[in-house]
C-alpha atoms as a PDB file:
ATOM      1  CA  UNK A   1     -10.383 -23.306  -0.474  1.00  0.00           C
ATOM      2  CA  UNK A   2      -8.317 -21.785   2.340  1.00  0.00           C
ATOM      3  CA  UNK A   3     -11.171 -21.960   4.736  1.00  0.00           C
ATOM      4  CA  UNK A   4     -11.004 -25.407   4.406  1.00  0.00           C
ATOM      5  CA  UNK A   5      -7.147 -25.510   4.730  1.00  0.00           C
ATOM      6  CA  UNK A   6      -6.611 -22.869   7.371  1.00  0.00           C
ATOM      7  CA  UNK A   7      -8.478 -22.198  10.248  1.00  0.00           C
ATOM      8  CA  UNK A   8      -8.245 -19.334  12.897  1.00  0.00           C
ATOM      9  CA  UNK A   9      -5.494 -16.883  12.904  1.00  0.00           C
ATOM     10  CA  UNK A  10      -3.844 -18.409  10.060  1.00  0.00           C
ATOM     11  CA  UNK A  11      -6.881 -17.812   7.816  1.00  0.00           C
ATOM     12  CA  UNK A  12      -8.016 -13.920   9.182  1.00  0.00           C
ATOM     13  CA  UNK A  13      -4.239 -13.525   8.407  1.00  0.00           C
ATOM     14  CA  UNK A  14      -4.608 -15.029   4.810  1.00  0.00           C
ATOM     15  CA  UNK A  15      -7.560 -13.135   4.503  1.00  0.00           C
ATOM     16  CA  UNK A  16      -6.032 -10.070   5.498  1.00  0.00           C
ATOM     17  CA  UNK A  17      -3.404 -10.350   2.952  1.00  0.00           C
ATOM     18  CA  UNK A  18      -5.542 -11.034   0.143  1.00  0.00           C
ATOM     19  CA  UNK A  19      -7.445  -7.795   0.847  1.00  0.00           C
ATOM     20  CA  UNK A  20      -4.298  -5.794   0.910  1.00  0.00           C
ATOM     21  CA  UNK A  21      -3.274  -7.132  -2.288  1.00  0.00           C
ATOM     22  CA  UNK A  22      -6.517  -6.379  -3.761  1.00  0.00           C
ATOM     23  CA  UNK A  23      -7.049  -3.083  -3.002  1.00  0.00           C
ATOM     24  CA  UNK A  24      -3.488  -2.243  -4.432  1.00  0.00           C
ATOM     25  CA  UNK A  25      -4.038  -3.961  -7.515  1.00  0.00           C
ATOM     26  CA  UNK A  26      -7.565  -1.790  -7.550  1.00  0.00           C
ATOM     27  CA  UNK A  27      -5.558   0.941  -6.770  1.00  0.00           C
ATOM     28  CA  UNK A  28      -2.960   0.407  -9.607  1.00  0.00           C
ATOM     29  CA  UNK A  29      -6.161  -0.176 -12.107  1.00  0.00           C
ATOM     30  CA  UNK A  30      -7.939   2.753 -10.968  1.00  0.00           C
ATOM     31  CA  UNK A  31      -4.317   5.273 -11.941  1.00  0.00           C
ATOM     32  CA  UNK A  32      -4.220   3.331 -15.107  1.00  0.00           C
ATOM     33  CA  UNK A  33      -8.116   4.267 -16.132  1.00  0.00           C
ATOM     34  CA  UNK A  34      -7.536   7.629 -14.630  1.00  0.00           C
ATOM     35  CA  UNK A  35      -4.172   8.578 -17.180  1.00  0.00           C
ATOM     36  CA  UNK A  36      -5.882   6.621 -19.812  1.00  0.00           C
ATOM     37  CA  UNK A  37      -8.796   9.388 -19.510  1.00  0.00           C
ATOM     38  CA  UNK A  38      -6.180  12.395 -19.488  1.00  0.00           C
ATOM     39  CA  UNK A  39      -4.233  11.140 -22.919  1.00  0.00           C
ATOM     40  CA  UNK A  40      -7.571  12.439 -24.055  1.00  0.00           C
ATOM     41  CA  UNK A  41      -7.260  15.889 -23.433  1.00  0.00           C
ATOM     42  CA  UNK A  42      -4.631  18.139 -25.383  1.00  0.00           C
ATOM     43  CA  UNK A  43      -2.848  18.800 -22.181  1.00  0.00           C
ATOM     44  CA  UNK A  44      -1.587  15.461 -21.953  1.00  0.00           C
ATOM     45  CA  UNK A  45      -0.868  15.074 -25.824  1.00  0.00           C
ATOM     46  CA  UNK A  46       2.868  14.754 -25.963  1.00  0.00           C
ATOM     47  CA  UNK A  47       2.820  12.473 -22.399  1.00  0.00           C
ATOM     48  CA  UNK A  48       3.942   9.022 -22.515  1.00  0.00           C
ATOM     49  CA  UNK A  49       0.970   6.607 -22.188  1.00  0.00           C
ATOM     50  CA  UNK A  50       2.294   4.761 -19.118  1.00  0.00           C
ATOM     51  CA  UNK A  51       0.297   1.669 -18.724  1.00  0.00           C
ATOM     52  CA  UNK A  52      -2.757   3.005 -19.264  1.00  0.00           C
ATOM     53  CA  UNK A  53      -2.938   1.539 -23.261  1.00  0.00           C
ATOM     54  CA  UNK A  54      -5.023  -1.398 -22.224  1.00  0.00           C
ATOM     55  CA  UNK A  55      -6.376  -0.027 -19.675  1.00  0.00           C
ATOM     56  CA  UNK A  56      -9.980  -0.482 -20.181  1.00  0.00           C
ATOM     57  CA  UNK A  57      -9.902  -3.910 -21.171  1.00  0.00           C
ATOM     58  CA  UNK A  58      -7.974  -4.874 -17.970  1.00  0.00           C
ATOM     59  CA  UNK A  59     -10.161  -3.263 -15.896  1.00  0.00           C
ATOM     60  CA  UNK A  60     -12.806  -4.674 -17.372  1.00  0.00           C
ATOM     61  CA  UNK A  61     -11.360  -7.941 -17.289  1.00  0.00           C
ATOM     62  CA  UNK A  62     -10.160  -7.533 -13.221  1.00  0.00           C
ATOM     63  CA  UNK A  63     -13.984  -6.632 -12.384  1.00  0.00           C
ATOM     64  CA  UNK A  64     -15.627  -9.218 -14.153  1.00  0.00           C
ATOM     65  CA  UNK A  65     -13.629 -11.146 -12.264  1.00  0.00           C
ATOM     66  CA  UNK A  66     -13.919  -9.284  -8.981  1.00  0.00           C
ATOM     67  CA  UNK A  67     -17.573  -9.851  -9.475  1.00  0.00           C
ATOM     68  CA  UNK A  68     -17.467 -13.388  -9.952  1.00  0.00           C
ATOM     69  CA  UNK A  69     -17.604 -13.947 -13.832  1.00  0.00           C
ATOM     70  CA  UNK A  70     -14.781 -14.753 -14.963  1.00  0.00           C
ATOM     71  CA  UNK A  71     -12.158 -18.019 -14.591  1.00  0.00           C
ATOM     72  CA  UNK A  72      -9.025 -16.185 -12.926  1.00  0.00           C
ATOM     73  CA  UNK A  73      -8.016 -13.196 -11.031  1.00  0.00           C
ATOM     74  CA  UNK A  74      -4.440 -11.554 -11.763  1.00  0.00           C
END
Protein backbone atom coordinates (compact mmCIF):
# COMPACT_ATOMS: atom_id res chain seq x y z
CA UNK A 1 0.00 0.00 0.00
CA UNK A 2 2.74 2.56 0.67
CA UNK A 3 4.01 2.33 -2.83
CA UNK A 4 0.95 3.60 -3.84
CA UNK A 5 0.90 6.35 -1.12
CA UNK A 6 4.54 7.36 -1.10
CA UNK A 7 6.75 7.75 -3.78
CA UNK A 8 10.58 8.48 -3.91
CA UNK A 9 12.53 9.29 -0.89
CA UNK A 10 9.64 9.12 1.28
CA UNK A 11 9.01 5.46 0.38
CA UNK A 12 13.05 4.06 0.28
CA UNK A 13 12.82 5.85 3.71
CA UNK A 14 9.60 3.87 4.75
CA UNK A 15 11.12 1.01 3.39
CA UNK A 16 14.17 1.42 5.19
CA UNK A 17 12.44 1.58 8.42
CA UNK A 18 10.41 -1.35 8.02
CA UNK A 19 13.57 -3.42 7.43
CA UNK A 20 15.16 -2.13 10.55
CA UNK A 21 12.25 -3.01 12.51
CA UNK A 22 12.18 -6.37 11.10
CA UNK A 23 15.37 -7.54 11.55
CA UNK A 24 15.16 -6.49 15.33
CA UNK A 25 12.05 -8.16 15.88
CA UNK A 26 13.97 -11.34 14.05
CA UNK A 27 16.61 -10.62 16.20
CA UNK A 28 14.51 -10.56 19.46
CA UNK A 29 12.76 -14.02 18.13
CA UNK A 30 15.90 -15.61 17.29
CA UNK A 31 17.34 -14.89 21.51
CA UNK A 32 13.97 -16.11 22.52
CA UNK A 33 14.33 -19.67 20.45
CA UNK A 34 17.94 -19.66 21.38
CA UNK A 35 17.21 -19.51 25.64
CA UNK A 36 14.19 -21.55 24.98
CA UNK A 37 16.78 -24.35 23.66
CA UNK A 38 19.20 -23.83 26.78
CA UNK A 39 16.20 -24.30 29.59
CA UNK A 40 16.78 -27.72 28.14
CA UNK A 41 19.99 -28.49 29.36
CA UNK A 42 20.70 -28.94 33.24
CA UNK A 43 22.95 -25.97 33.16
CA UNK A 44 20.24 -23.68 32.73
CA UNK A 45 17.76 -25.57 35.17
CA UNK A 46 17.29 -23.11 37.96
CA UNK A 47 17.34 -19.92 35.18
CA UNK A 48 14.36 -17.89 34.79
CA UNK A 49 12.63 -18.64 31.44
CA UNK A 50 12.72 -15.06 30.12
CA UNK A 51 10.43 -14.86 27.22
CA UNK A 52 11.36 -17.73 25.69
CA UNK A 53 7.95 -19.85 27.10
CA UNK A 54 6.14 -19.36 23.86
CA UNK A 55 8.74 -19.13 22.01
CA UNK A 56 8.21 -21.62 19.36
CA UNK A 57 4.80 -20.84 18.64
CA UNK A 58 5.69 -17.13 18.05
CA UNK A 59 8.25 -17.85 15.91
CA UNK A 60 6.36 -19.96 14.14
CA UNK A 61 3.62 -17.66 13.95
CA UNK A 62 6.16 -14.41 12.88
CA UNK A 63 7.51 -16.70 9.87
CA UNK A 64 4.44 -17.89 8.57
CA UNK A 65 3.79 -14.60 8.36
CA UNK A 66 7.16 -13.40 7.12
CA UNK A 67 6.55 -15.86 4.39
CA UNK A 68 3.33 -14.69 3.38
CA UNK A 69 0.74 -17.08 5.10
CA UNK A 70 -0.66 -15.66 7.54
CA UNK A 71 -3.28 -12.42 8.10
CA UNK A 72 -0.95 -10.03 10.30
CA UNK A 73 2.55 -9.34 11.20
CA UNK A 74 3.39 -8.15 14.93
Amino acid sequence: MADKELSGKNLEELTAELIQIEIKNLERVNEDVNWFTKKFDYRYNDAPWKNSKDAPPRTIEKISKFMGQGEDVK
